[in-house]
PDB file of N, CA and C in Angstrom:
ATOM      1  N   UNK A   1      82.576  66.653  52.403  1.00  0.00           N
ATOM      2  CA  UNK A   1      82.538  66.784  50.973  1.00  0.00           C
ATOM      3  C   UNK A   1      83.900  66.448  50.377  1.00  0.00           C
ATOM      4  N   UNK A   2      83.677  66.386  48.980  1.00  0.00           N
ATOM      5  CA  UNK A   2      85.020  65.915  48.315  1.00  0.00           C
ATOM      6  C   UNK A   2      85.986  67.194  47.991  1.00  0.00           C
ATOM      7  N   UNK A   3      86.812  67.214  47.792  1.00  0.00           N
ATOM      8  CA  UNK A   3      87.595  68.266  47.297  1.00  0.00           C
ATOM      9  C   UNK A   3      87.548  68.002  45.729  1.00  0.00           C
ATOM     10  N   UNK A   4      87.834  69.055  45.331  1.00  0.00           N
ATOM     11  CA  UNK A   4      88.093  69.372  43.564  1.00  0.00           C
ATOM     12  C   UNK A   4      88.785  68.505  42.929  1.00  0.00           C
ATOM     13  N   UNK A   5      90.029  68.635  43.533  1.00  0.00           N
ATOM     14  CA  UNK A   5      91.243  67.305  42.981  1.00  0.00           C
ATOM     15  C   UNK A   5      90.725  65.941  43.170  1.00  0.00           C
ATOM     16  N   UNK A   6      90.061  65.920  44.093  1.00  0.00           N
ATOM     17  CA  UNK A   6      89.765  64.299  44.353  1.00  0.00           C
ATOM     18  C   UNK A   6      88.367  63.946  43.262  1.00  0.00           C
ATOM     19  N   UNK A   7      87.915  64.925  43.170  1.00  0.00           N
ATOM     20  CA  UNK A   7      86.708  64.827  41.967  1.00  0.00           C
ATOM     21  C   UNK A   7      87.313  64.234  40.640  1.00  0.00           C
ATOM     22  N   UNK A   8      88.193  65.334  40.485  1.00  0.00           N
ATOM     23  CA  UNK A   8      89.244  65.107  39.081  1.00  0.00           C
ATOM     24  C   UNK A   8      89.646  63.546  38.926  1.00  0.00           C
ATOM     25  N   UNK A   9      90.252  63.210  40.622  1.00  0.00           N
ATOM     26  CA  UNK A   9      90.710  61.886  40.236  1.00  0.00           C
ATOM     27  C   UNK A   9      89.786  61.057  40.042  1.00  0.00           C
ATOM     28  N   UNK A  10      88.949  60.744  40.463  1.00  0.00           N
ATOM     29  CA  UNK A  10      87.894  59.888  40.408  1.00  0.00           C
ATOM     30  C   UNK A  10      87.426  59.970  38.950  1.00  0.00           C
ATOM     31  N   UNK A  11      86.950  61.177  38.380  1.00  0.00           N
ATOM     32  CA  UNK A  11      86.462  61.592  37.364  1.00  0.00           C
ATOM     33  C   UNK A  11      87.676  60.679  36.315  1.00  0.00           C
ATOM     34  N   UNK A  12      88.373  60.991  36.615  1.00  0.00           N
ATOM     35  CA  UNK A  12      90.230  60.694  35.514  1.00  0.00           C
ATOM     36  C   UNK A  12      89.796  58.545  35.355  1.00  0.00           C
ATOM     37  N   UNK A  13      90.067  58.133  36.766  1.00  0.00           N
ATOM     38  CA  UNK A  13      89.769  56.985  36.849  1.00  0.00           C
ATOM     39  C   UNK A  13      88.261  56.516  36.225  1.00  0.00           C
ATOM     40  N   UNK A  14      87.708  56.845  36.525  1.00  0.00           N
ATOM     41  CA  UNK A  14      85.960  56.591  35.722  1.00  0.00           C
ATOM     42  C   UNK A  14      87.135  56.598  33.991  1.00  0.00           C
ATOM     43  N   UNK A  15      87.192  57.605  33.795  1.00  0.00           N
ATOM     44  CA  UNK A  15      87.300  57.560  32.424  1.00  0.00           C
ATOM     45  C   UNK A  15      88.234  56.699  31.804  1.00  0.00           C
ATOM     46  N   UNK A  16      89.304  56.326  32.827  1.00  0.00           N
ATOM     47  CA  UNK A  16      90.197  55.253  32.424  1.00  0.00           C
ATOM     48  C   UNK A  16      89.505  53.908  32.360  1.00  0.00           C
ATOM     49  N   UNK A  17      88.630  53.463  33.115  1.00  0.00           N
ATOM     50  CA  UNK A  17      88.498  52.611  33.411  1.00  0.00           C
ATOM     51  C   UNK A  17      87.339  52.351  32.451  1.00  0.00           C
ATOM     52  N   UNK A  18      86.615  53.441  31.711  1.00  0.00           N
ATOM     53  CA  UNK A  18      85.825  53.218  29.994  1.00  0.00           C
ATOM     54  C   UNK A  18      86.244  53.054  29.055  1.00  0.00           C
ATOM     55  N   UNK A  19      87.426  53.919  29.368  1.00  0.00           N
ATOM     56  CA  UNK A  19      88.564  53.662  27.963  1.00  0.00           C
ATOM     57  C   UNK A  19      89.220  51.639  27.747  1.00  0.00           C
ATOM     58  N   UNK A  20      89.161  51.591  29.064  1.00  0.00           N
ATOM     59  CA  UNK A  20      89.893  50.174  29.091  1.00  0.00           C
ATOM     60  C   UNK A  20      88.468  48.972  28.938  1.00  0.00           C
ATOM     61  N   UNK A  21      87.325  49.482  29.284  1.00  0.00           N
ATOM     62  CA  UNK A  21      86.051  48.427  29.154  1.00  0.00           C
ATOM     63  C   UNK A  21      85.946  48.969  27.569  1.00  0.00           C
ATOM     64  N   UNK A  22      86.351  49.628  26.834  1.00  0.00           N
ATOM     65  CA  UNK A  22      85.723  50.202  25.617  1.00  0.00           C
ATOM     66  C   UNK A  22      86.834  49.100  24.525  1.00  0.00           C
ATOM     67  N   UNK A  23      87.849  49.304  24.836  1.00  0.00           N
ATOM     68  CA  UNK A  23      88.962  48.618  23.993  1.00  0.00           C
ATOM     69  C   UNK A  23      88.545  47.299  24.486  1.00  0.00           C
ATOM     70  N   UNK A  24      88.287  46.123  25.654  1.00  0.00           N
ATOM     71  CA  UNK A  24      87.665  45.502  25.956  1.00  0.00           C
ATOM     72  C   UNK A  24      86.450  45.144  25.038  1.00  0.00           C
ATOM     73  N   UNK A  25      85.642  45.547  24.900  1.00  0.00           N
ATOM     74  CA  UNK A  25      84.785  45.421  23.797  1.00  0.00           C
ATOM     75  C   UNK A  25      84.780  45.705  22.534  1.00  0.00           C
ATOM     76  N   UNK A  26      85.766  46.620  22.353  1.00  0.00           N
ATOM     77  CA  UNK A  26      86.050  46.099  20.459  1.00  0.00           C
ATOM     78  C   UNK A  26      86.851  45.379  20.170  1.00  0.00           C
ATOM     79  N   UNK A  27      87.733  44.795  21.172  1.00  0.00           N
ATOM     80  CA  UNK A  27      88.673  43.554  20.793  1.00  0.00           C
ATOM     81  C   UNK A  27      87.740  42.989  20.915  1.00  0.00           C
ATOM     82  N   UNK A  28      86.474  42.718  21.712  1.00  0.00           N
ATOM     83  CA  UNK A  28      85.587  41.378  21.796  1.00  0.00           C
ATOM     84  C   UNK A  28      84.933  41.231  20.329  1.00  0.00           C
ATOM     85  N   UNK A  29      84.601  42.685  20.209  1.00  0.00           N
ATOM     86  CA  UNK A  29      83.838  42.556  18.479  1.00  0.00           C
ATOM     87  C   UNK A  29      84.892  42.075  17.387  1.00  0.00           C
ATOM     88  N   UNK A  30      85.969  42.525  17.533  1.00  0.00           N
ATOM     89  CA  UNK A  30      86.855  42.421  16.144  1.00  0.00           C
ATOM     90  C   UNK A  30      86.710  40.811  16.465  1.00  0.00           C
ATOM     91  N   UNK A  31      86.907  40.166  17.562  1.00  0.00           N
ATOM     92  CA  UNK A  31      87.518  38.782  17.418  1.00  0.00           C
ATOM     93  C   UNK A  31      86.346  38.028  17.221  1.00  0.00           C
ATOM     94  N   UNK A  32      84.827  38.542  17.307  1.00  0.00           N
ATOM     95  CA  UNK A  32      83.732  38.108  17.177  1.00  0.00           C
ATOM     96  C   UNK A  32      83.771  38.210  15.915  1.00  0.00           C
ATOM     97  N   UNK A  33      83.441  39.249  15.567  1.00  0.00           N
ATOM     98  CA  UNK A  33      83.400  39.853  14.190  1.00  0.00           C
ATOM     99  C   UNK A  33      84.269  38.988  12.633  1.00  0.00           C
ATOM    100  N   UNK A  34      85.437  38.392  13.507  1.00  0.00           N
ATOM    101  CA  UNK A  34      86.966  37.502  12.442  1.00  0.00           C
ATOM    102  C   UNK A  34      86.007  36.183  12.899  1.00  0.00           C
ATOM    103  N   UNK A  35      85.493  35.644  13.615  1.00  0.00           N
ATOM    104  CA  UNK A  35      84.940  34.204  13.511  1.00  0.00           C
ATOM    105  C   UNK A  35      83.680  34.217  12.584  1.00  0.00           C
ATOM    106  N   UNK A  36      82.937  35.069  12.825  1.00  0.00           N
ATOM    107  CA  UNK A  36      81.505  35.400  11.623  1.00  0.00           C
ATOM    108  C   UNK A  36      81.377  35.027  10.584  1.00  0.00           C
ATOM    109  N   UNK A  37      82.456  34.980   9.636  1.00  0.00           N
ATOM    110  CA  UNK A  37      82.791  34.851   8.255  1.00  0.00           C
ATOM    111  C   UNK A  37      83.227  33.076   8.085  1.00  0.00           C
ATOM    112  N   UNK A  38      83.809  32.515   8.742  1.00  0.00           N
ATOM    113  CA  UNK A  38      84.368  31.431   8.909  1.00  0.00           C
ATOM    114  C   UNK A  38      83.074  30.280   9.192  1.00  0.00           C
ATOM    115  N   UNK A  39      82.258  30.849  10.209  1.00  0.00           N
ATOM    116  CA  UNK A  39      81.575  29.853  10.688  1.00  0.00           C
ATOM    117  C   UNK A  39      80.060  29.797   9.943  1.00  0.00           C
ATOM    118  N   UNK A  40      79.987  31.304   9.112  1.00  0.00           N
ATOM    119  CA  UNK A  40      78.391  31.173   8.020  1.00  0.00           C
ATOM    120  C   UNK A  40      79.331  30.480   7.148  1.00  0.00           C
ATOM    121  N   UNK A  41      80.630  30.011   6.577  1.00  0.00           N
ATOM    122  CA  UNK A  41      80.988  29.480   5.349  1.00  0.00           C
ATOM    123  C   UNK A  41      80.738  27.871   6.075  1.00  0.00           C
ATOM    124  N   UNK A  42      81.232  27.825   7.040  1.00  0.00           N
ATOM    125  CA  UNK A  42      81.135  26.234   7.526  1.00  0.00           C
ATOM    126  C   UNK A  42      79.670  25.797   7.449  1.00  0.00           C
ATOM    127  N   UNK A  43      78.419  26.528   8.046  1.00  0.00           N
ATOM    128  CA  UNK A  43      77.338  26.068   8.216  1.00  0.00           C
ATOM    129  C   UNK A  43      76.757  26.351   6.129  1.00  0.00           C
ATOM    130  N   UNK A  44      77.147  26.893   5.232  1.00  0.00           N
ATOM    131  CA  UNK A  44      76.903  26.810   4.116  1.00  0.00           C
ATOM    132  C   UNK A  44      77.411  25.559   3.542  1.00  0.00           C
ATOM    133  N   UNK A  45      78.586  25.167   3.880  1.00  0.00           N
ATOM    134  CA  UNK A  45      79.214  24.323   3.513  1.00  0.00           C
ATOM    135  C   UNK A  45      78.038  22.750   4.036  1.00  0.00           C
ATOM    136  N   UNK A  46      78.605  22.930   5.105  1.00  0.00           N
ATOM    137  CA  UNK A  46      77.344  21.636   5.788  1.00  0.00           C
ATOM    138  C   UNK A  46      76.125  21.279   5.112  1.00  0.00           C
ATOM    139  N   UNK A  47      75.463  22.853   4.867  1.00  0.00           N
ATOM    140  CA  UNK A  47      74.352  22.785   4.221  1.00  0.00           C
ATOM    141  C   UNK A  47      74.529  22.154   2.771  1.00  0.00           C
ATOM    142  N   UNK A  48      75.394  22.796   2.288  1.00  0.00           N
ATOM    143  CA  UNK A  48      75.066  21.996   0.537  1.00  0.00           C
ATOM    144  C   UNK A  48      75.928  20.983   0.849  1.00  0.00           C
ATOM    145  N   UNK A  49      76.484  20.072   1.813  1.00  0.00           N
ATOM    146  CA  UNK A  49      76.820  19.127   1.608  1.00  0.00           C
ATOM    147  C   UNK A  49      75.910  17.759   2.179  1.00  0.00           C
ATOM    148  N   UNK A  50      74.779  18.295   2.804  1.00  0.00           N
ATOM    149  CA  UNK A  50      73.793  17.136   2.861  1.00  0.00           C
ATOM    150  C   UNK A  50      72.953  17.837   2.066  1.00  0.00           C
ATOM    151  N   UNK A  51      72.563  18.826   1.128  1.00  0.00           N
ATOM    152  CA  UNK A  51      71.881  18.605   0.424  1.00  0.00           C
ATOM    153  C   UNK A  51      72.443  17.609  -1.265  1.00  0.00           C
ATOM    154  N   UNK A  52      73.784  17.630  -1.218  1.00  0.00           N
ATOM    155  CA  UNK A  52      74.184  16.549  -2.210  1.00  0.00           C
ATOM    156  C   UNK A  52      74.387  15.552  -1.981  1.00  0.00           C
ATOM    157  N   UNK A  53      74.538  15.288  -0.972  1.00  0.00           N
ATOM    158  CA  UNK A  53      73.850  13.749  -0.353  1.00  0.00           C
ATOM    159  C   UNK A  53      72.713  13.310  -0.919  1.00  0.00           C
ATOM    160  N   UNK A  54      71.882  14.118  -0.321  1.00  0.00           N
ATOM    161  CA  UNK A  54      70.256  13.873  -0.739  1.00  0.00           C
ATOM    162  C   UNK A  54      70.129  13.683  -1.792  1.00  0.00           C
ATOM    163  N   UNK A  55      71.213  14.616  -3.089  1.00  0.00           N
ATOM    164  CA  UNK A  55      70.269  14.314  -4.281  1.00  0.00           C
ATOM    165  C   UNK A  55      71.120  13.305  -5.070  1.00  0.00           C
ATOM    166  N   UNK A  56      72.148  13.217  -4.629  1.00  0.00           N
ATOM    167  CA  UNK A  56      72.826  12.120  -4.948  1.00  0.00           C
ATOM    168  C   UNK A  56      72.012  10.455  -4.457  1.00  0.00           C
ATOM    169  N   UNK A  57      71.753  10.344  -3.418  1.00  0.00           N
ATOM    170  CA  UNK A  57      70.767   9.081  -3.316  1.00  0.00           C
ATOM    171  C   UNK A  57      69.544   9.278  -3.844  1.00  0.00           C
ATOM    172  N   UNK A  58      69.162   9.832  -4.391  1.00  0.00           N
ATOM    173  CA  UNK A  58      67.791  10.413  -5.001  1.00  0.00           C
ATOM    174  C   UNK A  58      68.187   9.490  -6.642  1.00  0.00           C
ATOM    175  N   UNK A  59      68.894  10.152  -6.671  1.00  0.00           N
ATOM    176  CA  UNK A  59      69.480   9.890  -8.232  1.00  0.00           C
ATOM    177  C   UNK A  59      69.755   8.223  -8.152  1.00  0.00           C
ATOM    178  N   UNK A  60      70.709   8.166  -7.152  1.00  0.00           N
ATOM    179  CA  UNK A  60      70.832   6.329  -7.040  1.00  0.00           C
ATOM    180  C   UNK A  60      69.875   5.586  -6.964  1.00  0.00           C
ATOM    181  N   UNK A  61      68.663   5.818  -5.971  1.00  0.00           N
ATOM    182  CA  UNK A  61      67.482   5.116  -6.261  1.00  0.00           C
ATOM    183  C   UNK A  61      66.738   4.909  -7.409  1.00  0.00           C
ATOM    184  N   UNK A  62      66.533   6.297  -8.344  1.00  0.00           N
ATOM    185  CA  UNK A  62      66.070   6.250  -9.286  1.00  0.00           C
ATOM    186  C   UNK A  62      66.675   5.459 -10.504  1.00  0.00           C
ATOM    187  N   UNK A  63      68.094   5.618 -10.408  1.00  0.00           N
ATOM    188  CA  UNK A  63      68.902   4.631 -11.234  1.00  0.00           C
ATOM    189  C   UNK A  63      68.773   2.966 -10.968  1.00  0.00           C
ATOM    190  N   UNK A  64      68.688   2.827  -9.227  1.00  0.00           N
ATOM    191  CA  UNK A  64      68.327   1.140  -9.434  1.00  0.00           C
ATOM    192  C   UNK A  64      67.243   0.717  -9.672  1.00  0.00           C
ATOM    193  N   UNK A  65      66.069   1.947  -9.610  1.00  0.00           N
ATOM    194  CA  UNK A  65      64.673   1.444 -10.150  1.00  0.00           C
ATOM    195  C   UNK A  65      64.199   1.812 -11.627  1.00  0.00           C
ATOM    196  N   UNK A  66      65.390   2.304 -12.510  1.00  0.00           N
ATOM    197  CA  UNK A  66      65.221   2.278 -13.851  1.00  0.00           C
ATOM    198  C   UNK A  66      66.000   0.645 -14.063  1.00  0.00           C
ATOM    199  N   UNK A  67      66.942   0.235 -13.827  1.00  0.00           N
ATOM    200  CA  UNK A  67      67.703  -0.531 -13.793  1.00  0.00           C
ATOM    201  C   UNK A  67      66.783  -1.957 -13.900  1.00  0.00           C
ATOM    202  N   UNK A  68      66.144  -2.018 -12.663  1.00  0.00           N
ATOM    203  CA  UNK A  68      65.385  -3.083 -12.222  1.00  0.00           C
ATOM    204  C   UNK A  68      64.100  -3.004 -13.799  1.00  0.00           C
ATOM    205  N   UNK A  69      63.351  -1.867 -13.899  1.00  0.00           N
ATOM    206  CA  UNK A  69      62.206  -1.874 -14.937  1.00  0.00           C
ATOM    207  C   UNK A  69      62.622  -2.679 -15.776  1.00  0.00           C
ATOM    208  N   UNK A  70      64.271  -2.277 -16.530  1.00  0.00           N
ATOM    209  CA  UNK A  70      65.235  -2.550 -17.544  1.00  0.00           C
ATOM    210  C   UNK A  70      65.197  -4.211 -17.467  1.00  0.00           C
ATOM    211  N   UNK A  71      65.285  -4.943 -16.667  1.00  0.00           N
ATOM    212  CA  UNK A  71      65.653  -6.067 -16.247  1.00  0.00           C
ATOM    213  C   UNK A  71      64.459  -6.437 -16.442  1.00  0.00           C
ATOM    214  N   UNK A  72      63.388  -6.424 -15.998  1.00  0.00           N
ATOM    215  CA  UNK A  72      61.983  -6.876 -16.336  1.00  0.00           C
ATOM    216  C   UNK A  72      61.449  -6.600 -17.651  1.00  0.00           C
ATOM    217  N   UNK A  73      61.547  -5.533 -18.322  1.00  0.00           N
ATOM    218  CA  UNK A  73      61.671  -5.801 -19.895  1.00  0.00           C
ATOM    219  C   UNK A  73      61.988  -6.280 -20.588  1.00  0.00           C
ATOM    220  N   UNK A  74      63.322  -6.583 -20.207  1.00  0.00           N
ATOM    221  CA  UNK A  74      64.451  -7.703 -20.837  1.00  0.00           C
ATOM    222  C   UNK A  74      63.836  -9.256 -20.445  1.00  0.00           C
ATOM    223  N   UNK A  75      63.821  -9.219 -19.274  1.00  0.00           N
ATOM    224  CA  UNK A  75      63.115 -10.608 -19.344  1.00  0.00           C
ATOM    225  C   UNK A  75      61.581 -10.973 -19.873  1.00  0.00           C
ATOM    226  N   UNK A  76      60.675  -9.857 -19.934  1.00  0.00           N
ATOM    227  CA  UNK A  76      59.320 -10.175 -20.202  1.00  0.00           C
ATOM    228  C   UNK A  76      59.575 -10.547 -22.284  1.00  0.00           C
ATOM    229  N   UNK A  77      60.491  -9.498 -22.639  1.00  0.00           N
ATOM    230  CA  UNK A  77      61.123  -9.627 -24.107  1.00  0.00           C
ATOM    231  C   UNK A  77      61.676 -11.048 -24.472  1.00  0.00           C
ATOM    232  N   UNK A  78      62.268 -11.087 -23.727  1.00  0.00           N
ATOM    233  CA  UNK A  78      63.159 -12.761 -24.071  1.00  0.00           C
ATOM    234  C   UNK A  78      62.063 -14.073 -23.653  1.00  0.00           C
ATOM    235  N   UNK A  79      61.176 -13.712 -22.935  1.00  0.00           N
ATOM    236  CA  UNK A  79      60.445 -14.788 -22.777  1.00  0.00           C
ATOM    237  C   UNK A  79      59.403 -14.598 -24.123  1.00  0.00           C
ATOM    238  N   UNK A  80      58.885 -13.675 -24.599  1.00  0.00           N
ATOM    239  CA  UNK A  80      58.423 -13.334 -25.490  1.00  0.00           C
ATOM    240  C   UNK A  80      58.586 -13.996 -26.533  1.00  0.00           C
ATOM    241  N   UNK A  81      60.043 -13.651 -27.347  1.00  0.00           N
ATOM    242  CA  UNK A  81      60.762 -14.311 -27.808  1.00  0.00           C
ATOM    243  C   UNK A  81      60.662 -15.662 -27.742  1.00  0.00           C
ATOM    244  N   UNK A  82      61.071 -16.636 -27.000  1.00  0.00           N
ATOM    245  CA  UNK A  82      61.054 -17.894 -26.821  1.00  0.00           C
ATOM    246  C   UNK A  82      59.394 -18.443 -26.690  1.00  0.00           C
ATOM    247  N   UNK A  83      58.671 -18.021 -26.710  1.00  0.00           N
ATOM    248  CA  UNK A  83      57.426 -18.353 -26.596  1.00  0.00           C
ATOM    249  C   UNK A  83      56.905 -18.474 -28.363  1.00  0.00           C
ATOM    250  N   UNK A  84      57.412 -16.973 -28.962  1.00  0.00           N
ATOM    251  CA  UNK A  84      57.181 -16.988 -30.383  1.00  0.00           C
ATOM    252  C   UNK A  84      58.260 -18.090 -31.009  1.00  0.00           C
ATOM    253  N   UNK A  85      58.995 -18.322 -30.736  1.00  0.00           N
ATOM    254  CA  UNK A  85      59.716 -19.433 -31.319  1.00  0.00           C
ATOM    255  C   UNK A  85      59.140 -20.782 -31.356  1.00  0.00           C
ATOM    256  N   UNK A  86      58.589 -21.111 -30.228  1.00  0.00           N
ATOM    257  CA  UNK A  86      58.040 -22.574 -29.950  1.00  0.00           C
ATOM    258  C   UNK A  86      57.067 -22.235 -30.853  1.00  0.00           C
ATOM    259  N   UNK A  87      56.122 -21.331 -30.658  1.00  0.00           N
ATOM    260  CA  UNK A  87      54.939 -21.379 -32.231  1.00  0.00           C
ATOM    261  C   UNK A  87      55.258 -21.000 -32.953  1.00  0.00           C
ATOM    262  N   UNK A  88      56.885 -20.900 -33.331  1.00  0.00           N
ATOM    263  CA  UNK A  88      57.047 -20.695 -34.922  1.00  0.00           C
ATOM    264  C   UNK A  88      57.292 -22.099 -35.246  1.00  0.00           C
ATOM    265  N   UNK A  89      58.110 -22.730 -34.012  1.00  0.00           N
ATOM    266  CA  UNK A  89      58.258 -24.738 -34.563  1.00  0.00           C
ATOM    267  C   UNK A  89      57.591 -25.550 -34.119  1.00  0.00           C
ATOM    268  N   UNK A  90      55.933 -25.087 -33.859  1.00  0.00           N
ATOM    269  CA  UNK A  90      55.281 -25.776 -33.656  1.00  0.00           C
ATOM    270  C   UNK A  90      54.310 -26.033 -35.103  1.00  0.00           C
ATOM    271  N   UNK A  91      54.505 -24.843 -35.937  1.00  0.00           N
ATOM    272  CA  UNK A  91      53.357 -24.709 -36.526  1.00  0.00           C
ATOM    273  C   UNK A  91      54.326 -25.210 -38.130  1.00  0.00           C
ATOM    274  N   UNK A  92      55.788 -24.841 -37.753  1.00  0.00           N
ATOM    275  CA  UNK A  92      56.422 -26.009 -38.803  1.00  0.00           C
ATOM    276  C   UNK A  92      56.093 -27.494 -38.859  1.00  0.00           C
ATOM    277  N   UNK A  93      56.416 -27.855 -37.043  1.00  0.00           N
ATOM    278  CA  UNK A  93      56.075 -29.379 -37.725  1.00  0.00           C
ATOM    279  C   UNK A  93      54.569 -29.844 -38.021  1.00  0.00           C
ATOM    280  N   UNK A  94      53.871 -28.919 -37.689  1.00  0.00           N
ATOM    281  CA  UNK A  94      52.271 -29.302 -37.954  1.00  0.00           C
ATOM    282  C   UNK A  94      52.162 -29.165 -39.843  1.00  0.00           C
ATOM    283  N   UNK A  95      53.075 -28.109 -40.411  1.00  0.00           N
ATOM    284  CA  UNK A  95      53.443 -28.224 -41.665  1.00  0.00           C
ATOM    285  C   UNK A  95      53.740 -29.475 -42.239  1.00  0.00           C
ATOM    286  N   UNK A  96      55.146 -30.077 -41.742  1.00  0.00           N
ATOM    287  CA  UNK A  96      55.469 -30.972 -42.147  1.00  0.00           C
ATOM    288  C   UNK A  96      54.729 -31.980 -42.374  1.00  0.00           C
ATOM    289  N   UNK A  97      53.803 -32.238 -41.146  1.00  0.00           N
ATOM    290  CA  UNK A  97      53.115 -33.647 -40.953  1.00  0.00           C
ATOM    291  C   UNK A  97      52.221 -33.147 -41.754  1.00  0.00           C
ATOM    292  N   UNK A  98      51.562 -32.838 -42.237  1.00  0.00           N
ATOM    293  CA  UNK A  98      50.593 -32.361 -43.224  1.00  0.00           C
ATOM    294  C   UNK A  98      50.615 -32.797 -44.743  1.00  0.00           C
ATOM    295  N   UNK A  99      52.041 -32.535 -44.922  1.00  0.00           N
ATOM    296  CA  UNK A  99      52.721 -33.092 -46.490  1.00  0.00           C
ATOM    297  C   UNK A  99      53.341 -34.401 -46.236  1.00  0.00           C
TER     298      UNK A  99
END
């Protein structure tokens, strides 16, 4: 059997050796705990930065396909235009020759 004292020591050591796994694990938490904050701001960050990506090309597309409509109005207008012109001087000189 063990003796008393040798209980003690053992007992003494056990407890040292919790005390030292215990500080062991709250330095692990504190230093866990100091990255936590850093790395939800990075993955927030990431996040709204491809979501303004997204809506930023969202927006660009929609701008070159207002753009483009713009351009086809303009031209369907100006041909318009020039079409009403020829029968505005067509129907002059059919005037003229008339008198």
């Amino acid at each position: 059997m063990t003796s008393q004292k040798q209980n003690v020591q053992t007992d003494g050591s056990i407890l040292a050796t919790r005390d030292k796994n215990s500080v062991k694990f709250r330095g692990g938490l504190k230093f866990i705990s100091s990255l936590l904050l850093p790395f939800a701001l990075g993955i927030f960050t990431v996040g709204v930065t491809f979501q303004q990506q997204s809506a930023v090309k969202q927006q660009r597309d929609d701008d070159r396909e207002a753009a483009e409509q713009q351009h086809i109005n303009d031209r369907n207008a100006s041909q318009q235009q020039r079409d009403q012109e020829k029968q505005a001087e067509l129907q002059l000189r059919l005037l003229k020759l008339r008198f």
